[in-house]
N, C-alpha and C. Protein backbone atom coordinates (compact mmCIF):
# COMPACT_ATOMS: atom_id res chain seq x y z
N UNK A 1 -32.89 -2.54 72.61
CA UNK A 1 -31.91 -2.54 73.68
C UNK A 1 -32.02 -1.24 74.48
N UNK A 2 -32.16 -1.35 75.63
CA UNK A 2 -32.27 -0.37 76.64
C UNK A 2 -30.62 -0.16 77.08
N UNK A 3 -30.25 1.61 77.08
CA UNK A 3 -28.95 2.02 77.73
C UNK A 3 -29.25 3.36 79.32
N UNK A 4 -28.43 2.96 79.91
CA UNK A 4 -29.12 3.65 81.19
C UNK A 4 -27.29 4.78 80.78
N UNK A 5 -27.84 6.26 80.68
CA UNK A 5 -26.52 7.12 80.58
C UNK A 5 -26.97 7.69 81.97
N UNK A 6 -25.76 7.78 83.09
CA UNK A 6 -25.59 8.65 83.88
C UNK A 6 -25.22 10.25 83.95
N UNK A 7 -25.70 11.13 84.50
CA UNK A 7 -25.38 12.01 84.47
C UNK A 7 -25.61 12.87 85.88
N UNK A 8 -24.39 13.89 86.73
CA UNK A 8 -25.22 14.45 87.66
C UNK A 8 -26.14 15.45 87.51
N UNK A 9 -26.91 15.81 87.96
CA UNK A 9 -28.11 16.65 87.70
C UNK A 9 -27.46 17.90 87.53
N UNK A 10 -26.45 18.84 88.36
CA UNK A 10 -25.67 19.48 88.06
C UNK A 10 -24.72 19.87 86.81
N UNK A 11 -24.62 18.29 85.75
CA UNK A 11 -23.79 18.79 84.83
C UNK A 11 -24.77 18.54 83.69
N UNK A 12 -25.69 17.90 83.66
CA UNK A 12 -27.07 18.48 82.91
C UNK A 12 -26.82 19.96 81.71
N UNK A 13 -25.88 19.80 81.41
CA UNK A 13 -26.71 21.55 80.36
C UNK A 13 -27.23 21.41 79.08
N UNK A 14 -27.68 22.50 78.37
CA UNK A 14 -28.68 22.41 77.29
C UNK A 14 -27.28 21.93 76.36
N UNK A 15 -26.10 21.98 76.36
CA UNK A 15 -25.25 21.01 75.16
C UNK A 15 -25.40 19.69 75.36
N UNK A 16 -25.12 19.18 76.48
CA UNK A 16 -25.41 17.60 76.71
C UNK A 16 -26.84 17.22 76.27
N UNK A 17 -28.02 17.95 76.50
CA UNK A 17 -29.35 17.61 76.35
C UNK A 17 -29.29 17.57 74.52
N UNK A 18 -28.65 18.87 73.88
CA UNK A 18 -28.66 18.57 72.46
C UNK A 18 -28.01 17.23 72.13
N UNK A 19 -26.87 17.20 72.52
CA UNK A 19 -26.40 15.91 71.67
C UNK A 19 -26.71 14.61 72.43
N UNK A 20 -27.20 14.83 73.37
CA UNK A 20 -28.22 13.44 73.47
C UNK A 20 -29.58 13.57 72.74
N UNK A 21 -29.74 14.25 72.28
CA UNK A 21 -30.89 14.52 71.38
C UNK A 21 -30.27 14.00 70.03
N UNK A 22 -29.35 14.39 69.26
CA UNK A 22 -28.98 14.54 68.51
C UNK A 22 -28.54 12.82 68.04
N UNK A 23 -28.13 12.09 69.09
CA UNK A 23 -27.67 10.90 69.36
C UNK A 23 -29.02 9.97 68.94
N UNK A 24 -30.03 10.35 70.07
CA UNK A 24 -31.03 9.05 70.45
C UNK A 24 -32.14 9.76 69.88
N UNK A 25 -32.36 10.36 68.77
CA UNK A 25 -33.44 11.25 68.59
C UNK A 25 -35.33 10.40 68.90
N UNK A 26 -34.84 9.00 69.28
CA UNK A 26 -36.07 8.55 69.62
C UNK A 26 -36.49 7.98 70.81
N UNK A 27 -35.27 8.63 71.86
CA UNK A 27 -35.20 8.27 73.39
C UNK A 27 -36.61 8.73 73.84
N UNK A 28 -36.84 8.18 75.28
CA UNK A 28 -36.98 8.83 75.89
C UNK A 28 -36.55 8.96 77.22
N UNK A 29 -36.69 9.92 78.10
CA UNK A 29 -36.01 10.22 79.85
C UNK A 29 -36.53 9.55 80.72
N UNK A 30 -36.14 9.22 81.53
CA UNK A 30 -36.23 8.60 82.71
C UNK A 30 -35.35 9.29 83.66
N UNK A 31 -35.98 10.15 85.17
CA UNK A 31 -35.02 11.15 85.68
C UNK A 31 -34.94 10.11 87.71
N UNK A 32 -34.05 9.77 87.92
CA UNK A 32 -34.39 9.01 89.18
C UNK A 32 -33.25 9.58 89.96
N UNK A 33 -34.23 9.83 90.97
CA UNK A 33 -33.79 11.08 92.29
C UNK A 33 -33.01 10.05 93.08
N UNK A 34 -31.90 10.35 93.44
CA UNK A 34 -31.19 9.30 94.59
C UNK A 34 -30.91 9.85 95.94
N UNK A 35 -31.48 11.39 95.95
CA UNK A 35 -31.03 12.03 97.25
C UNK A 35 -32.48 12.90 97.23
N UNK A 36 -32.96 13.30 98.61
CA UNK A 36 -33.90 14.08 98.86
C UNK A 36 -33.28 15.83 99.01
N UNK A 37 -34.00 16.65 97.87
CA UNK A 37 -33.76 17.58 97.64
C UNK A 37 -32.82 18.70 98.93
N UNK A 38 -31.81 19.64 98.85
CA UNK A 38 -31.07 20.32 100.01
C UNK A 38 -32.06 21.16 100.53
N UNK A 39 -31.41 21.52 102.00
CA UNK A 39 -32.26 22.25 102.90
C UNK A 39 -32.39 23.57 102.16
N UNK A 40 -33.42 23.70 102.91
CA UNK A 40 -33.87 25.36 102.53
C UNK A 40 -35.75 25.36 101.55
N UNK A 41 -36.14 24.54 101.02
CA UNK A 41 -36.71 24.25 100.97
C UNK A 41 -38.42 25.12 101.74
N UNK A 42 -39.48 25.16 100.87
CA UNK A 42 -40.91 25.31 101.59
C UNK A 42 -41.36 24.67 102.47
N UNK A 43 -41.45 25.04 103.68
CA UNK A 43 -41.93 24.22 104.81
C UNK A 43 -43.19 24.46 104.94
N UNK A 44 -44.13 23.16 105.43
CA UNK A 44 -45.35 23.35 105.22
C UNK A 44 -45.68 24.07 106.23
N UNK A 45 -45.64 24.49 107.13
CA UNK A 45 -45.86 25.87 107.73
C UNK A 45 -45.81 27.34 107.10
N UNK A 46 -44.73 27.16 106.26
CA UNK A 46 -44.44 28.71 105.93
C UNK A 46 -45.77 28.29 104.53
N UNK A 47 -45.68 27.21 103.78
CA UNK A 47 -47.18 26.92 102.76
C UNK A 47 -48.30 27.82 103.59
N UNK A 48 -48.64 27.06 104.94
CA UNK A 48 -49.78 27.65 104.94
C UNK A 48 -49.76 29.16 105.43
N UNK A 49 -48.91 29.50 105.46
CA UNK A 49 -48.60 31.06 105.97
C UNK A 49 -48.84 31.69 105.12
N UNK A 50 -48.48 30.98 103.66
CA UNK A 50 -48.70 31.92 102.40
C UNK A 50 -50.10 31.55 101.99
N UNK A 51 -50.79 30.90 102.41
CA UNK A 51 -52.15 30.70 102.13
C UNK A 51 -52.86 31.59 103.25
N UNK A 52 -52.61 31.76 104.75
CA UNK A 52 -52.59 32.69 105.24
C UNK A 52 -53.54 34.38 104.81
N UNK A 53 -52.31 34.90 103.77
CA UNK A 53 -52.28 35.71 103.12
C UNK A 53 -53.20 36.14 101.55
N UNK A 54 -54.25 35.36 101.51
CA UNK A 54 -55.19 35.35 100.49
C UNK A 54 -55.73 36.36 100.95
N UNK A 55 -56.43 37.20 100.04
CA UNK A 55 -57.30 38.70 101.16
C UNK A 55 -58.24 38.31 100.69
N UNK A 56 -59.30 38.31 101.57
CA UNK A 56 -60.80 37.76 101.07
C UNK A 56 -61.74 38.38 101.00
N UNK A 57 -61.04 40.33 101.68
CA UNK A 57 -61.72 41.05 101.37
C UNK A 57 -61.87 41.78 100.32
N UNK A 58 -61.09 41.12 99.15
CA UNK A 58 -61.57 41.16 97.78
C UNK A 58 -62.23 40.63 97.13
N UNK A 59 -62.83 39.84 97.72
CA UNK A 59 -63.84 38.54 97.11
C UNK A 59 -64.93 39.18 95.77
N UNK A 60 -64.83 38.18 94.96
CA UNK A 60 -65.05 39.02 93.71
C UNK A 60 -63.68 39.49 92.50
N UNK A 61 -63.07 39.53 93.07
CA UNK A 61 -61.63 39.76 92.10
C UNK A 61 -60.69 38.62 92.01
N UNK A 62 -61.14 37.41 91.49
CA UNK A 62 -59.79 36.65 92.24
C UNK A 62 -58.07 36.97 92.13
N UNK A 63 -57.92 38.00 91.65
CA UNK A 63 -56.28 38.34 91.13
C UNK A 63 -55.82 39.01 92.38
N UNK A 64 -57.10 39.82 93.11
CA UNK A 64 -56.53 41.12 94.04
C UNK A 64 -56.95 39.55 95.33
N UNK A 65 -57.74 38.41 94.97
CA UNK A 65 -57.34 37.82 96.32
C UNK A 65 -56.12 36.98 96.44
N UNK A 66 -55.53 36.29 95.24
CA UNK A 66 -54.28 35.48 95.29
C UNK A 66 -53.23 36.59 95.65
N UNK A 67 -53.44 38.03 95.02
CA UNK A 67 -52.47 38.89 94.65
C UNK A 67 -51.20 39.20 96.12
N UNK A 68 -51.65 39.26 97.27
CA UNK A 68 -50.26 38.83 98.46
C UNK A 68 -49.82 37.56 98.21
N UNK A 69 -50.56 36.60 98.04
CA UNK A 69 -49.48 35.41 97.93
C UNK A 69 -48.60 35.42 96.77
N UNK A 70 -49.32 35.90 95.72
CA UNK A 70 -48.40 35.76 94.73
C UNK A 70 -47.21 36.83 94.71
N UNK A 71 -47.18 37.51 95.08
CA UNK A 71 -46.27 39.09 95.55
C UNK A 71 -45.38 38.58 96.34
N UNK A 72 -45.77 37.38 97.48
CA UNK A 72 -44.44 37.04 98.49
C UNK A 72 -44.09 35.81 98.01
N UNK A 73 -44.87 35.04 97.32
CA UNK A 73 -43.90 33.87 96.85
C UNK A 73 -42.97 34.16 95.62
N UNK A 74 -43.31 35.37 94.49
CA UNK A 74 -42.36 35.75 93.85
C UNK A 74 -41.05 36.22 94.59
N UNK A 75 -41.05 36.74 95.37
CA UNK A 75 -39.99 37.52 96.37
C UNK A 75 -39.36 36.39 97.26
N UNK A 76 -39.94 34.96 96.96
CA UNK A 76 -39.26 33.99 97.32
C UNK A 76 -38.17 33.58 96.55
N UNK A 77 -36.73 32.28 97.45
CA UNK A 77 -36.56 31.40 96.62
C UNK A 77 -36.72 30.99 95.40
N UNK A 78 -36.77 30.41 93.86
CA UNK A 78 -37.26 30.22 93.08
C UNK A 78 -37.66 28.64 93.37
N UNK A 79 -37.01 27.85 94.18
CA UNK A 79 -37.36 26.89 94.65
C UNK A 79 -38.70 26.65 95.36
N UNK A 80 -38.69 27.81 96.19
CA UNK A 80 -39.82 28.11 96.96
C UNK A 80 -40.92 27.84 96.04
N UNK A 81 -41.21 28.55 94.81
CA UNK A 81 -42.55 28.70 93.94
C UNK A 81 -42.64 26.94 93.85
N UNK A 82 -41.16 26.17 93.66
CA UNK A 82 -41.92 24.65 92.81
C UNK A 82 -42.46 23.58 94.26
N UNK A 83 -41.91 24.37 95.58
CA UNK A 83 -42.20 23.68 96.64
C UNK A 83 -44.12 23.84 96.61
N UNK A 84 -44.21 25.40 96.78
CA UNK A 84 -45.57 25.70 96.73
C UNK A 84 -46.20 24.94 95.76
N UNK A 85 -45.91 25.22 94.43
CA UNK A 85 -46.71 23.63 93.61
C UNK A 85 -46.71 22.52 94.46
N UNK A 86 -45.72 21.77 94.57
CA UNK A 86 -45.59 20.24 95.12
C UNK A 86 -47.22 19.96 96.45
N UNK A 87 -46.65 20.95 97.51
CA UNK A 87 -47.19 20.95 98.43
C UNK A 87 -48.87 21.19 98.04
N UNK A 88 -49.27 21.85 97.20
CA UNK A 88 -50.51 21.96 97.07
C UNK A 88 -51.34 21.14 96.40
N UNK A 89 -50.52 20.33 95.34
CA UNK A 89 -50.83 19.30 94.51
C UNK A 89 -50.70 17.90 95.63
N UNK A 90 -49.80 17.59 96.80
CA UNK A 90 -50.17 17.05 97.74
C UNK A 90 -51.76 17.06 98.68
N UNK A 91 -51.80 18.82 98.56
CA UNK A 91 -53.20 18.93 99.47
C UNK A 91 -53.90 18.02 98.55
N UNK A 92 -54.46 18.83 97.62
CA UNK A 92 -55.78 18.12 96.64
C UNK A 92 -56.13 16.99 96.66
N UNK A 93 -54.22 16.19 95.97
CA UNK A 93 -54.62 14.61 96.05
C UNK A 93 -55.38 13.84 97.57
N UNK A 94 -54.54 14.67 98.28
CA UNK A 94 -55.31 14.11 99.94
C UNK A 94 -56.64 13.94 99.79
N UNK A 95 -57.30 14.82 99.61
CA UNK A 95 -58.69 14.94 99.71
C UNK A 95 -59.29 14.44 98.09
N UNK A 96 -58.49 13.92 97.42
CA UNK A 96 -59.22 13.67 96.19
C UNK A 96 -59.97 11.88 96.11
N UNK A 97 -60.85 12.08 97.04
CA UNK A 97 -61.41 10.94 97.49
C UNK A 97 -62.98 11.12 96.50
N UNK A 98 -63.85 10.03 96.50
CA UNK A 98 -65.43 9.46 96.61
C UNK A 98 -65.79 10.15 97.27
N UNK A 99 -65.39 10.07 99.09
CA UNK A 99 -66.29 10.40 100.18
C UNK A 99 -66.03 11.74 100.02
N UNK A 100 -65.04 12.44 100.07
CA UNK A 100 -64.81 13.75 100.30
C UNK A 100 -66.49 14.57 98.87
N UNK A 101 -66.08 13.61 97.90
CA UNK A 101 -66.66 14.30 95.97
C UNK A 101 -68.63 14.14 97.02
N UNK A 102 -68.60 13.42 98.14
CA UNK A 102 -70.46 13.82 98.11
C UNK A 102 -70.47 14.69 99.15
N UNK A 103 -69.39 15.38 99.32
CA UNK A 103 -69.78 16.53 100.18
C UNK A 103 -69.59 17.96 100.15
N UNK A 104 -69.93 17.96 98.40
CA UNK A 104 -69.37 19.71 97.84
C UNK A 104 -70.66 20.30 97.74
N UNK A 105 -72.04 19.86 97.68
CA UNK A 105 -73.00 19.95 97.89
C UNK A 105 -73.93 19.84 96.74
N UNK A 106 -74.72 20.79 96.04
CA UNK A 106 -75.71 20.60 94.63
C UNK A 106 -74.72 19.67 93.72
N UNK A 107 -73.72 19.98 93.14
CA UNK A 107 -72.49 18.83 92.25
C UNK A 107 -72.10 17.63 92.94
N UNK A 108 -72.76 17.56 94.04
CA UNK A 108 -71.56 16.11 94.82
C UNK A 108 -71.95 15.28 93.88
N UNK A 109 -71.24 13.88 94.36
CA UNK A 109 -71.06 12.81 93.48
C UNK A 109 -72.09 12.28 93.87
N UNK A 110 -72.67 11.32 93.03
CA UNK A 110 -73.71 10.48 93.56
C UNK A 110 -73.63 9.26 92.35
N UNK A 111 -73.82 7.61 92.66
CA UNK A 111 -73.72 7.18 91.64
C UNK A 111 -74.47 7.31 90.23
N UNK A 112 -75.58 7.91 90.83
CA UNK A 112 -76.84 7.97 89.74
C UNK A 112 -76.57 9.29 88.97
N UNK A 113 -76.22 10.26 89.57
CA UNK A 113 -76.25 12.01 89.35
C UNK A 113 -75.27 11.78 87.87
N UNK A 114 -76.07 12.79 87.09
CA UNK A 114 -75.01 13.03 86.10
C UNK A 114 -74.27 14.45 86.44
N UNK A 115 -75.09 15.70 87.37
CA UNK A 115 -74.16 16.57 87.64
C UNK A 115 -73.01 16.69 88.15
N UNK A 116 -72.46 15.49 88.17
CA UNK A 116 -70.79 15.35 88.96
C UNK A 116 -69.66 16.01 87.90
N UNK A 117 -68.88 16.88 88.37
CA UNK A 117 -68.06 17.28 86.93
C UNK A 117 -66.74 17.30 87.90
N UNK A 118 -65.54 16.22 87.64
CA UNK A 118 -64.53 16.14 87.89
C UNK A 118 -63.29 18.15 88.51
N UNK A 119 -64.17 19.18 87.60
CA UNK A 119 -63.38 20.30 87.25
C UNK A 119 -64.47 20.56 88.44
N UNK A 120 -65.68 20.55 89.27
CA UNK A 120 -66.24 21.08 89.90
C UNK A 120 -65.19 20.83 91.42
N UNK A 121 -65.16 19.66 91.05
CA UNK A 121 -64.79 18.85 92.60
C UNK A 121 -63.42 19.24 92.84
N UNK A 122 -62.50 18.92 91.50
CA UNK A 122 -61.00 20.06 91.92
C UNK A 122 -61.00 21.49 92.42
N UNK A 123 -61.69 22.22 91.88
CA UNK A 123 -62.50 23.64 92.31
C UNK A 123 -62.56 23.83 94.05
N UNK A 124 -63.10 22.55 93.80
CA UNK A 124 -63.87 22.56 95.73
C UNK A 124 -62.55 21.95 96.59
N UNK A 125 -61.82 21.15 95.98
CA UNK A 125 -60.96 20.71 96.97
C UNK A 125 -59.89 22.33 97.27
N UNK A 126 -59.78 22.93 96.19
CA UNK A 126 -58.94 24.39 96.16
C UNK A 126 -59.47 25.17 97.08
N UNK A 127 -60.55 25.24 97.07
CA UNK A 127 -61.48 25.83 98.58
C UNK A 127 -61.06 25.53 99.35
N UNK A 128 -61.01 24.71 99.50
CA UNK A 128 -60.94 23.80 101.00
C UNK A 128 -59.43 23.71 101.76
N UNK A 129 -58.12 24.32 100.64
CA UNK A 129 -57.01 24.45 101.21
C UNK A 129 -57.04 25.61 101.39
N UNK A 130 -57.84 26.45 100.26
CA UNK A 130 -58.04 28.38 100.44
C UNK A 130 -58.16 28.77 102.15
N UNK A 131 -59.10 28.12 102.67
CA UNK A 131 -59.83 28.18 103.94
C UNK A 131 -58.85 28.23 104.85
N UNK A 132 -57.10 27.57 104.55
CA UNK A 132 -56.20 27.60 105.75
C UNK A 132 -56.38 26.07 106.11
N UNK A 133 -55.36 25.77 107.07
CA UNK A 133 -54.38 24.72 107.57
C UNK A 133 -55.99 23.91 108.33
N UNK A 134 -56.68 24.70 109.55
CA UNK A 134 -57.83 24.19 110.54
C UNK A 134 -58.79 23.69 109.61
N UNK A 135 -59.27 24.72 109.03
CA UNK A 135 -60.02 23.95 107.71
C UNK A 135 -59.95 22.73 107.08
N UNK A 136 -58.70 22.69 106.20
CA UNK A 136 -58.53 22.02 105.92
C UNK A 136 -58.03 19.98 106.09
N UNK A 137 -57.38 20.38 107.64
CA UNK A 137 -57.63 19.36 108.37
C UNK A 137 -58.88 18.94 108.85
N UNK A 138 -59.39 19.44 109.13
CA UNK A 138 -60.84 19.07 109.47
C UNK A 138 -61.59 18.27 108.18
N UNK A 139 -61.56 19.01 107.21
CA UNK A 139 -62.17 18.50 105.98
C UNK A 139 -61.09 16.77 105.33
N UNK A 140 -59.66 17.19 105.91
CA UNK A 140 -59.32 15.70 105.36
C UNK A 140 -59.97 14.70 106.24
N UNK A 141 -59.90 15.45 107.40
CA UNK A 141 -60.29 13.95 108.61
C UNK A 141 -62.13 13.46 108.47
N UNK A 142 -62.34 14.92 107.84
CA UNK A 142 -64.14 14.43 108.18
C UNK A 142 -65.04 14.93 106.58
N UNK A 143 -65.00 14.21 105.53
CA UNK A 143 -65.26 14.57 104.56
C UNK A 143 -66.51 15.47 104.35
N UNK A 144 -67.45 14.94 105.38
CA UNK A 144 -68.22 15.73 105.87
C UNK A 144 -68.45 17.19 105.76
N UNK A 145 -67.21 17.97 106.34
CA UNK A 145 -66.88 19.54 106.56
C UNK A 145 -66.05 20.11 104.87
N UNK A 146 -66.31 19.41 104.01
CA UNK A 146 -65.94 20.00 102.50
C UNK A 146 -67.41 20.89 102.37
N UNK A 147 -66.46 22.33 102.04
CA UNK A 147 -66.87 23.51 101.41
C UNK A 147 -68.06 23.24 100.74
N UNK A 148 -69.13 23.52 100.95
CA UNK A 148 -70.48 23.25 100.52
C UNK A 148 -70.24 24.66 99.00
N UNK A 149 -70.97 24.16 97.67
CA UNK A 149 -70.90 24.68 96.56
C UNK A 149 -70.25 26.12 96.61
N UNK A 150 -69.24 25.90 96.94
CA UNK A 150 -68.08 26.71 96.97
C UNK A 150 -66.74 26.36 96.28
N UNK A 151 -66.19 26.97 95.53
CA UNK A 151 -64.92 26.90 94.48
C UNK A 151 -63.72 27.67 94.59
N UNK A 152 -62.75 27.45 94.42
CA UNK A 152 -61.25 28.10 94.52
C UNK A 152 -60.39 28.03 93.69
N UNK A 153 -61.22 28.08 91.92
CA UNK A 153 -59.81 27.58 91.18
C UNK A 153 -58.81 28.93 91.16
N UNK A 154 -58.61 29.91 91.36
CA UNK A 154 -57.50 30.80 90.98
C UNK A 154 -56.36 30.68 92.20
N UNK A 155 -56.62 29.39 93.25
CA UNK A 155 -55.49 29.02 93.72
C UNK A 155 -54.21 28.06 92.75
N UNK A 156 -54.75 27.47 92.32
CA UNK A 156 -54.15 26.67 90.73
C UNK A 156 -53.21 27.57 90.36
N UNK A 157 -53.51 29.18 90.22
CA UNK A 157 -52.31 30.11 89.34
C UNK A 157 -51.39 30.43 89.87
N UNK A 158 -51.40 30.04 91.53
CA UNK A 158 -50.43 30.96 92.43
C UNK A 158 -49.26 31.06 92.05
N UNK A 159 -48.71 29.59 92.24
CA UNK A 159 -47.03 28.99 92.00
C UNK A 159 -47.05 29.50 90.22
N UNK A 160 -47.76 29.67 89.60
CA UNK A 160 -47.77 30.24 88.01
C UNK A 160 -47.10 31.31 87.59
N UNK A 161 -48.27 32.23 88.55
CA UNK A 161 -48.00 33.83 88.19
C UNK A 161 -46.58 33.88 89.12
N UNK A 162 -46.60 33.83 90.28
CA UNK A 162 -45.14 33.84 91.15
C UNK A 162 -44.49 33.56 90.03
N UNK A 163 -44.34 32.35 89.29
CA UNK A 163 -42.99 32.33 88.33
C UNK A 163 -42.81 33.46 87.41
N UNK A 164 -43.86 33.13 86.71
CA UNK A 164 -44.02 34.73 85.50
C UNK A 164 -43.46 35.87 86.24
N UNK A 165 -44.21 36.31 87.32
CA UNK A 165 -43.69 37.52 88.06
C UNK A 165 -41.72 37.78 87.89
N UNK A 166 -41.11 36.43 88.38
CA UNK A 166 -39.93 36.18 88.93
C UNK A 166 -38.90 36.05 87.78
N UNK A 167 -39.33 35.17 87.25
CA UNK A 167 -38.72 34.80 86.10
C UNK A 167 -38.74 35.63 84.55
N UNK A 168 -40.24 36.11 84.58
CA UNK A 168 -40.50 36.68 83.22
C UNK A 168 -40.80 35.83 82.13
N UNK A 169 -41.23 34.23 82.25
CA UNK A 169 -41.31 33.24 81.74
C UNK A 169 -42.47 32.63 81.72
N UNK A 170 -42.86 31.45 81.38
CA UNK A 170 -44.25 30.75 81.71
C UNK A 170 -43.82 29.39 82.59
N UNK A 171 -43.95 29.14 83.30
CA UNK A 171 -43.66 28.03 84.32
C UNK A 171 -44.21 26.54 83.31
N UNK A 172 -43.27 25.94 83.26
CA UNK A 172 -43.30 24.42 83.09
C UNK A 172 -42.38 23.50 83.92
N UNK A 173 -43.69 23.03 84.59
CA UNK A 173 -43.70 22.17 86.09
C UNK A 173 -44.59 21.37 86.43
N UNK A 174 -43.79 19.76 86.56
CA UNK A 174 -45.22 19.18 86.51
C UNK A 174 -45.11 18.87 88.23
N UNK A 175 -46.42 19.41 89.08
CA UNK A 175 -45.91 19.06 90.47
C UNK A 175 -46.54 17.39 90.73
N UNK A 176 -45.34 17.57 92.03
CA UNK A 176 -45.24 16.41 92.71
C UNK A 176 -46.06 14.98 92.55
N UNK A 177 -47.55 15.47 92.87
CA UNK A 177 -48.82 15.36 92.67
C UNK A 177 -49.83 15.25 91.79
N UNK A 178 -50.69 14.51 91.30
CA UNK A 178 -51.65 14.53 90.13
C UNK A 178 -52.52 15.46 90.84
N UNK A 179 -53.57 16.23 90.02
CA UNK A 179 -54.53 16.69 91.22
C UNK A 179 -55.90 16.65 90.43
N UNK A 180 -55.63 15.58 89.27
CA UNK A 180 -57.08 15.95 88.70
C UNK A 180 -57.76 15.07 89.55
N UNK A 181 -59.39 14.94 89.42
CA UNK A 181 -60.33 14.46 90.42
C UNK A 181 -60.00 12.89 89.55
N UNK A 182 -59.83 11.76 90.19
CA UNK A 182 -59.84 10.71 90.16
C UNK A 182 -58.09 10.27 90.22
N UNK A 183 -57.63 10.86 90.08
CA UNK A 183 -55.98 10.68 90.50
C UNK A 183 -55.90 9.84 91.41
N UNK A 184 -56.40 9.99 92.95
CA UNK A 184 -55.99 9.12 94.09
C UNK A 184 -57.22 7.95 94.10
N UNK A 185 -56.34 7.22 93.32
CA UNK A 185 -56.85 5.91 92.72
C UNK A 185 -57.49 4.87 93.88
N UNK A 186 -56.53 5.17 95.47
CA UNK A 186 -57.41 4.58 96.30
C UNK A 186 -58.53 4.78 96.85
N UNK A 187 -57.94 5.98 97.01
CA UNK A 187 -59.40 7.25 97.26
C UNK A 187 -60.94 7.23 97.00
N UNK A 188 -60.36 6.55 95.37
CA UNK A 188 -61.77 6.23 94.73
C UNK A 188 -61.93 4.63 94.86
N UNK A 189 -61.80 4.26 95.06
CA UNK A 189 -61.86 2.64 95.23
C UNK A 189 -62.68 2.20 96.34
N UNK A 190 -63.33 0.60 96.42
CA UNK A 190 -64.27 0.73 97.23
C UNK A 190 -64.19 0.67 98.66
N UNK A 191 -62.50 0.22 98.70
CA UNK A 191 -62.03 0.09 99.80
C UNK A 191 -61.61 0.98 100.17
N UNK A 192 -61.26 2.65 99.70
CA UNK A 192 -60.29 3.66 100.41
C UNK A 192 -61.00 4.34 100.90
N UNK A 193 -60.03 4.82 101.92
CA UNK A 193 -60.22 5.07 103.30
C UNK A 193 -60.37 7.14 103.04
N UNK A 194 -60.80 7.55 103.61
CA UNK A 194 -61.07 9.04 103.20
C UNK A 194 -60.02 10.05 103.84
């Protein structure tokens, strides 16, 4: 028998969570949003503003190149840091296409190739938002213009370390978005569109 308990998200605290624990010790959650989150919120402008801010004339260090973004998104909102997840786990999936995976270059996809490695191609799509907003449009519209054997995973830590920084904690957050390589299920399909 299935029981649906209401609760507002607001009165949520760790006593109610115990003794619904304590109750259903073999539940599990189901969390369903009925309102779109209050203003104030990461706007994808101010996203790419903070992508913006990567210094690339550290190249070679990736800590001293995330290190402004992560410095102003800590000094954000705390909301701000889970927007920055959401929004970036949006980019990826965008581009987490077939067509986009044969245009990272020596690793692209190919049906025959065994060098295709799912962790290469997430890498490359992180590039490809690294690069800024022009970039990156370009590369959704024309799979074509993806970052030739070029990689960006220490964008992945941003919204991370920002928390650690802020909080003093380890961030557990699952964003918005899947972003491993085969996630956008149409993407890969024979029919989706790039």
């Amino acid at each position: 028998m299935t029981n649906t308990i209401r609760y507002p998200l607001h009165n949520l605290s760790p006593d109610t969570l115990r003794d619904l624990q304590d109750k259903y010790p073999n539940a599990s959650v189901q969390i369903e949003l009925n309102e779109q989150p209050a203003e104030g919120g990461l706007s994808e402008e101010a996203f790419w503003a903070l992508i913006a801010l990567l210094d690339w004339s550290k190249t070679g260090d990736d800590e001293a190149v995330i290190g402004p973004v992560v410095t102003k998104l800590a000094e954000s909102p705390l909301r701000h840091i889970y927007d920055f997840k959401d929004i970036l786990s949006q980019k990826l999936y965008l581009i987490d296409t077939r067509e986009h995976a044969r245009y990272i270059g020596e690793a692209a996809y190919d049906e025959t190739s065994e060098q295709f490695s799912g962790d290469i191609f997430l890498f490359a799509r992180c590039c490809a938002v690294a690069n800024g907003q022009a970039s990156y449009e370009q590369v959704r519209h024309d799979p074509a213009a993806m970052p030739k054997d070029l990689e960006f995973a220490p964008l992945l830590r941003v919204a991370n370390e920002a928390y650690r920084l802020q909080k003093g904690t380890v961030m557990r957050y699952v964003a918005a978005y899947p972003i491993e390589t085969g996630s956008n299920l149409e993407g890969w399909s024979d029919h989706g569109n790039p």
